[in-house]
PDB file of N, CA and C in Angstrom:
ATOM      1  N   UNK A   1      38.623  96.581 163.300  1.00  0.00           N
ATOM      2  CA  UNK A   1      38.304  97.047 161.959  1.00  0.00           C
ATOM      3  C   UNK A   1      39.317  96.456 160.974  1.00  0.00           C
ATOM      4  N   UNK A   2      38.536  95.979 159.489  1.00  0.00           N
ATOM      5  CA  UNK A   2      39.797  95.697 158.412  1.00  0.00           C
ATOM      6  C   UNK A   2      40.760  96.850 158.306  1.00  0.00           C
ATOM      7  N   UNK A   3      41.579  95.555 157.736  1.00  0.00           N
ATOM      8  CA  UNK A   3      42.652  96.645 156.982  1.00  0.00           C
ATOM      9  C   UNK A   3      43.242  95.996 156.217  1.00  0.00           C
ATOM     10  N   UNK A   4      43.809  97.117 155.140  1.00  0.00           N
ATOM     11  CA  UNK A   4      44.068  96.561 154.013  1.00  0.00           C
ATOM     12  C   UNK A   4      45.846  96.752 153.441  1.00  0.00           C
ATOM     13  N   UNK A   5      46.581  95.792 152.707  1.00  0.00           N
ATOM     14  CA  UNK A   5      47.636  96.629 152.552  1.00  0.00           C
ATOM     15  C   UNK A   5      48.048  96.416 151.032  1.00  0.00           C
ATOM     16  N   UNK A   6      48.989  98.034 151.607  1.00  0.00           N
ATOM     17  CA  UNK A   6      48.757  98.574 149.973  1.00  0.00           C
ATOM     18  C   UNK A   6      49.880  98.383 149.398  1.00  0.00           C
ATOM     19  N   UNK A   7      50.215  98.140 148.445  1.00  0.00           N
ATOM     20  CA  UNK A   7      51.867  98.315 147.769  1.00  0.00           C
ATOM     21  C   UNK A   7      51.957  98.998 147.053  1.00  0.00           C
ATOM     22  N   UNK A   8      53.323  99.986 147.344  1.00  0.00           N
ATOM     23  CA  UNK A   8      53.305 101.718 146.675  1.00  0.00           C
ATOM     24  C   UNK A   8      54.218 101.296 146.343  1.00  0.00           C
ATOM     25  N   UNK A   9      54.630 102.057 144.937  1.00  0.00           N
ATOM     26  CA  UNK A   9      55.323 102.125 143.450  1.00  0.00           C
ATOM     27  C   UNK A   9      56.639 102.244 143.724  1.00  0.00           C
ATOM     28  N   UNK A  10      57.176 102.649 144.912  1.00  0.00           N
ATOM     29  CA  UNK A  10      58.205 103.133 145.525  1.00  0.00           C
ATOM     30  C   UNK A  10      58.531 101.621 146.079  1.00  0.00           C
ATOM     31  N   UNK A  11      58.508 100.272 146.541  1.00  0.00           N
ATOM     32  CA  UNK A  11      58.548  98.973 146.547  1.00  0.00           C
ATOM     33  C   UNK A  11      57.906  98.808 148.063  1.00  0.00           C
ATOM     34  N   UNK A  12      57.559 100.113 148.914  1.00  0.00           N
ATOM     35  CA  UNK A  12      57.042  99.644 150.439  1.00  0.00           C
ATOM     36  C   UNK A  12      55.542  99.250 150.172  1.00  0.00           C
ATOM     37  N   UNK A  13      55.238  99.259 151.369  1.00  0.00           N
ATOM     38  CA  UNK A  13      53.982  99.228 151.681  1.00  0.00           C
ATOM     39  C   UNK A  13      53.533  99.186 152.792  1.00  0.00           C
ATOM     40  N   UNK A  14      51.861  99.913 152.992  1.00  0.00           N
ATOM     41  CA  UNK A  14      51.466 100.250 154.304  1.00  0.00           C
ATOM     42  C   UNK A  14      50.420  99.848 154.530  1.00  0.00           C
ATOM     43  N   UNK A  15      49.481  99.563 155.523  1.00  0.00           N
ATOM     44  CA  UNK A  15      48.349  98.891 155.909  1.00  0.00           C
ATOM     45  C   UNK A  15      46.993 100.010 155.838  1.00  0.00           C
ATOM     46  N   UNK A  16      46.320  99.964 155.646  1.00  0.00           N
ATOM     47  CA  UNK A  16      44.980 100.907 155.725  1.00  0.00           C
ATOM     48  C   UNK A  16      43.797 100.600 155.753  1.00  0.00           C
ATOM     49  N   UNK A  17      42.500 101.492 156.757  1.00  0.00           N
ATOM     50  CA  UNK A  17      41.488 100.951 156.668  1.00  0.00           C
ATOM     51  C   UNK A  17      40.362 101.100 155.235  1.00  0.00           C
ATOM     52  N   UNK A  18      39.072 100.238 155.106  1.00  0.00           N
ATOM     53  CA  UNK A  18      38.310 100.595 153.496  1.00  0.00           C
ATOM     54  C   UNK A  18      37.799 102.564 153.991  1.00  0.00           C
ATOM     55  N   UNK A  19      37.921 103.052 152.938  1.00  0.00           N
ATOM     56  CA  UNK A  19      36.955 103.982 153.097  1.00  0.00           C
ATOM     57  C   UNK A  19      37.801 105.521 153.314  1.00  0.00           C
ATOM     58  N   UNK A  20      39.267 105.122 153.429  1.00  0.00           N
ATOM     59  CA  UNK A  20      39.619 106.249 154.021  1.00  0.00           C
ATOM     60  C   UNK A  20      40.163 106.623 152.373  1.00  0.00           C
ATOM     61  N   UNK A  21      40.747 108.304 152.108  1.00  0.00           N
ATOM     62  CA  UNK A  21      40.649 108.662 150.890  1.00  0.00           C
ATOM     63  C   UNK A  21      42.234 108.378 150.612  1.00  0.00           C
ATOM     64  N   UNK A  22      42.640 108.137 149.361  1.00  0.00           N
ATOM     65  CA  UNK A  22      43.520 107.892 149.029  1.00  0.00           C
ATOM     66  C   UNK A  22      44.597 108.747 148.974  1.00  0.00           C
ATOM     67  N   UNK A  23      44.350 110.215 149.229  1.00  0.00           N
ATOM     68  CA  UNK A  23      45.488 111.150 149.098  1.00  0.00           C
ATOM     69  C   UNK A  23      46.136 110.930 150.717  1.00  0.00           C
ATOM     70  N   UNK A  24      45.084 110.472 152.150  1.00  0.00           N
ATOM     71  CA  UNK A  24      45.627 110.663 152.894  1.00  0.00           C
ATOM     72  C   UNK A  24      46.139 109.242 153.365  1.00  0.00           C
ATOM     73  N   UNK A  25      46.190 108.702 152.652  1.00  0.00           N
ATOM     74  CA  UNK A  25      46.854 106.953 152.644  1.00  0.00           C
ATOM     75  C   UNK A  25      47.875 107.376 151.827  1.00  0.00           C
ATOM     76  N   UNK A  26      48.177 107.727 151.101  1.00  0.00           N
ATOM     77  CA  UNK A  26      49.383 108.133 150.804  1.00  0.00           C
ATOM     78  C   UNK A  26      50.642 109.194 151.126  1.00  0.00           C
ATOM     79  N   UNK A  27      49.502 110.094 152.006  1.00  0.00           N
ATOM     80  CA  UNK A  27      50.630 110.839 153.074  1.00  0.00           C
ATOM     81  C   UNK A  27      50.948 110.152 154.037  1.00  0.00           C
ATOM     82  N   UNK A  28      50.176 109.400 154.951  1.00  0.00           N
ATOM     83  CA  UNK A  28      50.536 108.518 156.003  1.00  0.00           C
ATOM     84  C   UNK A  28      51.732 107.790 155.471  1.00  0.00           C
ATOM     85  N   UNK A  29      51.945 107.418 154.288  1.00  0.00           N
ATOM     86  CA  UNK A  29      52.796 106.630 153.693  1.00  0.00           C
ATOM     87  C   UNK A  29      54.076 106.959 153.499  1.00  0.00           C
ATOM     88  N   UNK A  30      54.120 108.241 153.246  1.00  0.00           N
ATOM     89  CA  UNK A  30      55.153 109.155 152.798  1.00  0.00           C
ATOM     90  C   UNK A  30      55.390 109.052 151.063  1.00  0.00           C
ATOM     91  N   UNK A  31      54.056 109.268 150.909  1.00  0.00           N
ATOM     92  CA  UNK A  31      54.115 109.114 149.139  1.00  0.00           C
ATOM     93  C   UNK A  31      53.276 110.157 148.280  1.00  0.00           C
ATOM     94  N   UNK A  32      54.206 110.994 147.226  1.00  0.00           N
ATOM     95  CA  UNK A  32      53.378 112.194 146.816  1.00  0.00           C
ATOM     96  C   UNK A  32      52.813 111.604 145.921  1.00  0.00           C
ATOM     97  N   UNK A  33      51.184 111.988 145.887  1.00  0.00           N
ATOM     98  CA  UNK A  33      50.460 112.034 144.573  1.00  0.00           C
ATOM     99  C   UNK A  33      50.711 113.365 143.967  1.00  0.00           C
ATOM    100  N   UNK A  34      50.698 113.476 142.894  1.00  0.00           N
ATOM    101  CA  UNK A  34      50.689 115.098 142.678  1.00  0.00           C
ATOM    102  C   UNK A  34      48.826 115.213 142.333  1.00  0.00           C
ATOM    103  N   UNK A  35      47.984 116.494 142.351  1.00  0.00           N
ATOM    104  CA  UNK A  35      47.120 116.682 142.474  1.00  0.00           C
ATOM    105  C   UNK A  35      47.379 118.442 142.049  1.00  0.00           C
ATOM    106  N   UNK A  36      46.020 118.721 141.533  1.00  0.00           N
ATOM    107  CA  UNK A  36      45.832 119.847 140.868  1.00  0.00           C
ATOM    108  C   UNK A  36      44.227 120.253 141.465  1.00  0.00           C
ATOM    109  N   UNK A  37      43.311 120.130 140.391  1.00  0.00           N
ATOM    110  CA  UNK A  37      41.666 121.032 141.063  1.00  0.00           C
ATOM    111  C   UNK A  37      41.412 120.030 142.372  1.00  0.00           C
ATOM    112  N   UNK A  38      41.870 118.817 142.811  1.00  0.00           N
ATOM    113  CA  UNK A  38      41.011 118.913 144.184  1.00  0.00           C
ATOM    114  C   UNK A  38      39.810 118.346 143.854  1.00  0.00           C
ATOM    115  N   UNK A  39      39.184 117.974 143.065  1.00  0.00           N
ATOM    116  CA  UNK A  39      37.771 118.006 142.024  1.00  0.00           C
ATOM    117  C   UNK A  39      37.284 116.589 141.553  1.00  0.00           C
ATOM    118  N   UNK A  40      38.238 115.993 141.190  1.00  0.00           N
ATOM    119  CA  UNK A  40      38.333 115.091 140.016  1.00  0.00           C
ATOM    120  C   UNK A  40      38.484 114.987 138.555  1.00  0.00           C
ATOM    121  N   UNK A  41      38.658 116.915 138.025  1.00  0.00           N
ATOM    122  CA  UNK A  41      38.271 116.834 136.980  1.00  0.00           C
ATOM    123  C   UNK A  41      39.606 116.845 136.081  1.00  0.00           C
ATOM    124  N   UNK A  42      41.055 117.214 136.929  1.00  0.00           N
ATOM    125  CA  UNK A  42      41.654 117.722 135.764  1.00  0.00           C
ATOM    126  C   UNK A  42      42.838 116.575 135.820  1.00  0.00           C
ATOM    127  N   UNK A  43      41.999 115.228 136.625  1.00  0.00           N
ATOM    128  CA  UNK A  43      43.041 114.050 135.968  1.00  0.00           C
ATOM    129  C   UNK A  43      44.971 113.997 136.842  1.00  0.00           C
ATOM    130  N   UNK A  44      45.355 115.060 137.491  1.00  0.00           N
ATOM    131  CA  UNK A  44      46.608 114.818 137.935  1.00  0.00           C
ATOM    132  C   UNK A  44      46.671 113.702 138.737  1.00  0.00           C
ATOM    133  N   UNK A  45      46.122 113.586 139.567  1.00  0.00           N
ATOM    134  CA  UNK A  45      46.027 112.803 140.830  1.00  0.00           C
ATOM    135  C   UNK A  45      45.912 111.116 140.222  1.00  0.00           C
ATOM    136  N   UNK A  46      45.963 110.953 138.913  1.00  0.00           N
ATOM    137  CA  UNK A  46      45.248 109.624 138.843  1.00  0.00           C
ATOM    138  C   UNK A  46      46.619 108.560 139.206  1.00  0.00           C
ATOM    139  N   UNK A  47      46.156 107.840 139.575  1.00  0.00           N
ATOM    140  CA  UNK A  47      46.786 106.165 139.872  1.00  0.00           C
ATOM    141  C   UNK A  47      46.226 105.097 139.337  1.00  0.00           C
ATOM    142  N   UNK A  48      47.101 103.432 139.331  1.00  0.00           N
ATOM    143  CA  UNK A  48      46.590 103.065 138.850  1.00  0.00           C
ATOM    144  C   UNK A  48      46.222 101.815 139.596  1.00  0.00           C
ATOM    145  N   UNK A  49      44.910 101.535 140.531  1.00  0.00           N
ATOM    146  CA  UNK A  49      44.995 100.523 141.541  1.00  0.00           C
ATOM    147  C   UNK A  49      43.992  99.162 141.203  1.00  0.00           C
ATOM    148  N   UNK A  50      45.304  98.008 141.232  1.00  0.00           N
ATOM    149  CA  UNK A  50      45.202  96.815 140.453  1.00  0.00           C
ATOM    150  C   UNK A  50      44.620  96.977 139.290  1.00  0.00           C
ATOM    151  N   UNK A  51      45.216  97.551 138.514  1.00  0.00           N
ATOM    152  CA  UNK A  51      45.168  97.539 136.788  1.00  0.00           C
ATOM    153  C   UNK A  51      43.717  98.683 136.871  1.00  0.00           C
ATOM    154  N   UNK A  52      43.241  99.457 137.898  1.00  0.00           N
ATOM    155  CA  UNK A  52      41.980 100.308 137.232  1.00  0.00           C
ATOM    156  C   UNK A  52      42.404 101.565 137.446  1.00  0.00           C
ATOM    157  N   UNK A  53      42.261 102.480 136.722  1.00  0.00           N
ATOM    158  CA  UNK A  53      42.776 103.691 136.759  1.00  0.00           C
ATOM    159  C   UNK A  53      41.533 104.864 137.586  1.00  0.00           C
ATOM    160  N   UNK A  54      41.952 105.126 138.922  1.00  0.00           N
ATOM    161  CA  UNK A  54      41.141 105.937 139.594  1.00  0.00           C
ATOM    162  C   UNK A  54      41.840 107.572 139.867  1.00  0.00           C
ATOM    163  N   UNK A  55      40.843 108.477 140.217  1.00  0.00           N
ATOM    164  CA  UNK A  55      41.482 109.533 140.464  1.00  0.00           C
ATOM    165  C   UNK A  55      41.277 109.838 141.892  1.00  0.00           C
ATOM    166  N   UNK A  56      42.893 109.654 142.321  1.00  0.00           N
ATOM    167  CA  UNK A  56      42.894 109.865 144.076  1.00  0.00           C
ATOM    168  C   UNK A  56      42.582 110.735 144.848  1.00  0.00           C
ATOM    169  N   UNK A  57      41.928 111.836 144.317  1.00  0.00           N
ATOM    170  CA  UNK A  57      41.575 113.106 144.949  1.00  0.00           C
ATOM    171  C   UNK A  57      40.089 112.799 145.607  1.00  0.00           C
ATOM    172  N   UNK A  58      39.198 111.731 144.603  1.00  0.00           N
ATOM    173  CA  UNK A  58      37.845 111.896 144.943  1.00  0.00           C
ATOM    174  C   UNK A  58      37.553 110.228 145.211  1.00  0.00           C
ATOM    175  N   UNK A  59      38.668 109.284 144.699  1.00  0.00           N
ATOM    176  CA  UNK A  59      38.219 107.993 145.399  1.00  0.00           C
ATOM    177  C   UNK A  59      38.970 107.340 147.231  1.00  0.00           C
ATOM    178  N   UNK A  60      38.416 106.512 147.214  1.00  0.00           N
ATOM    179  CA  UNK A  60      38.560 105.927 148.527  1.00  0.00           C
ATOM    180  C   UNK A  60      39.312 104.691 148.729  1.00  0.00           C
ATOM    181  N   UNK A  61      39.806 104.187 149.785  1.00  0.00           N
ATOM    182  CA  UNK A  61      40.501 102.665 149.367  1.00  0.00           C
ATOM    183  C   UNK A  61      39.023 101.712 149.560  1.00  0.00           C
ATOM    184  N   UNK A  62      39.334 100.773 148.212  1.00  0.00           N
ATOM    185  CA  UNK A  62      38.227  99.921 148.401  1.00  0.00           C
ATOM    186  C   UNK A  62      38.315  98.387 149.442  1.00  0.00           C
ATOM    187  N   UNK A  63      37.307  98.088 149.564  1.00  0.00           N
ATOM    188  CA  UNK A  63      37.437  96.686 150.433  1.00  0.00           C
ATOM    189  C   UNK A  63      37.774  95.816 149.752  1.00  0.00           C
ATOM    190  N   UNK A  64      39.185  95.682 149.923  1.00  0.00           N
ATOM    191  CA  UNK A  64      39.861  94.297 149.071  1.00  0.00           C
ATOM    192  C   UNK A  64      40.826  93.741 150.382  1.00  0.00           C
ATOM    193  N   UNK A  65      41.553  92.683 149.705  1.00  0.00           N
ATOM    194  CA  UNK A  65      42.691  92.089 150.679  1.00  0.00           C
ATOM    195  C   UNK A  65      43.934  93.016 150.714  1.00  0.00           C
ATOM    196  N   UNK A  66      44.407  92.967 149.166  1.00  0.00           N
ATOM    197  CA  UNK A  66      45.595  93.613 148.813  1.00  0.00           C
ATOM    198  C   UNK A  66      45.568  94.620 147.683  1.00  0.00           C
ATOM    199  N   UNK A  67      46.429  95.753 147.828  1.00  0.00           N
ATOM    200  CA  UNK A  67      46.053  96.666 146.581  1.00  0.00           C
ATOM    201  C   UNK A  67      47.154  96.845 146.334  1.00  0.00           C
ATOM    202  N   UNK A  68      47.464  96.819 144.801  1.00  0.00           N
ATOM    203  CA  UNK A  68      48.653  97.346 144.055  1.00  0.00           C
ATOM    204  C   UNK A  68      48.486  98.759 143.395  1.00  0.00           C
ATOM    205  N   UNK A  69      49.291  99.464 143.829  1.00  0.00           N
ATOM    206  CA  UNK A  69      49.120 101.054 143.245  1.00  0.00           C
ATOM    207  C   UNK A  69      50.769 101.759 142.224  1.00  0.00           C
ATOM    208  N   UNK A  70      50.125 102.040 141.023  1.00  0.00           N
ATOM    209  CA  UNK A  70      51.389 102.039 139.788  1.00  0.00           C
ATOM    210  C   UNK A  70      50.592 103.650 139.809  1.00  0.00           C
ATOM    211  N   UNK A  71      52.105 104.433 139.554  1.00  0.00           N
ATOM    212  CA  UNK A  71      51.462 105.698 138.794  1.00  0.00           C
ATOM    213  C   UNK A  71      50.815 105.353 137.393  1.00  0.00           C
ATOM    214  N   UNK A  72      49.842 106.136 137.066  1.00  0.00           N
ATOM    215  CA  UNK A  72      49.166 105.694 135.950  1.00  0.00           C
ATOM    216  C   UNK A  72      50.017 107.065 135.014  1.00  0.00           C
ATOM    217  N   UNK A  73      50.353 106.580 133.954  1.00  0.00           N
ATOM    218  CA  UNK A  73      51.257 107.719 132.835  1.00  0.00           C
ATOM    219  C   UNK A  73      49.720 107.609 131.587  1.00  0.00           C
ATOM    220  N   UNK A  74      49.899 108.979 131.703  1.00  0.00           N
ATOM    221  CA  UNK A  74      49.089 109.178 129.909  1.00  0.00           C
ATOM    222  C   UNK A  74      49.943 109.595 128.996  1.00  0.00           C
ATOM    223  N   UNK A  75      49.840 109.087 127.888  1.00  0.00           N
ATOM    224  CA  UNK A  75      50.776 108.728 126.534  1.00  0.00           C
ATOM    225  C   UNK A  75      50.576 110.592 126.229  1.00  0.00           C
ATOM    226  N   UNK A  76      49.290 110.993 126.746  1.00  0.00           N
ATOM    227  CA  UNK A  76      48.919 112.576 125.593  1.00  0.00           C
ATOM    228  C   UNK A  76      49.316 113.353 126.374  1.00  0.00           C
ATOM    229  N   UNK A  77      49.436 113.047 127.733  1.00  0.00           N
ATOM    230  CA  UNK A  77      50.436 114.689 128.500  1.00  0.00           C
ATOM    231  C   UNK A  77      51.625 114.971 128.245  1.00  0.00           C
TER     232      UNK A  77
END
């Protein structure tokens, strides 16, 4: 099976397969997202992977080669 690897904000990085959810690619990792409803709706969880801003609670890693993951900051919180 692919796998993909990721580079976390923290300067490591870890290998992962497509499809699996991003909160638990980032525990495997040893990396907190912070997260709130669980939902998608109330925005904590978001990251920002290769320049697109997703929310890690409800997306997945996509089928790419390499993924770059930046906390995503909002200017209004």
């Amino acid at each position: 099976m692919k796998t993909i690897k990721i580079n976390w904000p923290n300067k490591t990085s870890s290998n992962c397969h497509p499809g699996v959810d991003w909160l638990k690619a980032a525990y495997d990792a040893d990396i907190d997202i912070p997260t709130g409803c669980l939902g998608g709706s109330c925005g904590a969880c978001e990251i920002e992977v290769n320049g697109e801003v997703v929310r890690a609670c409800i997306a997945t890693i996509p089928d790419s080669k390499e993924l770059t993951v930046k906390f995503f900051s909002d200017p209004y919180w």
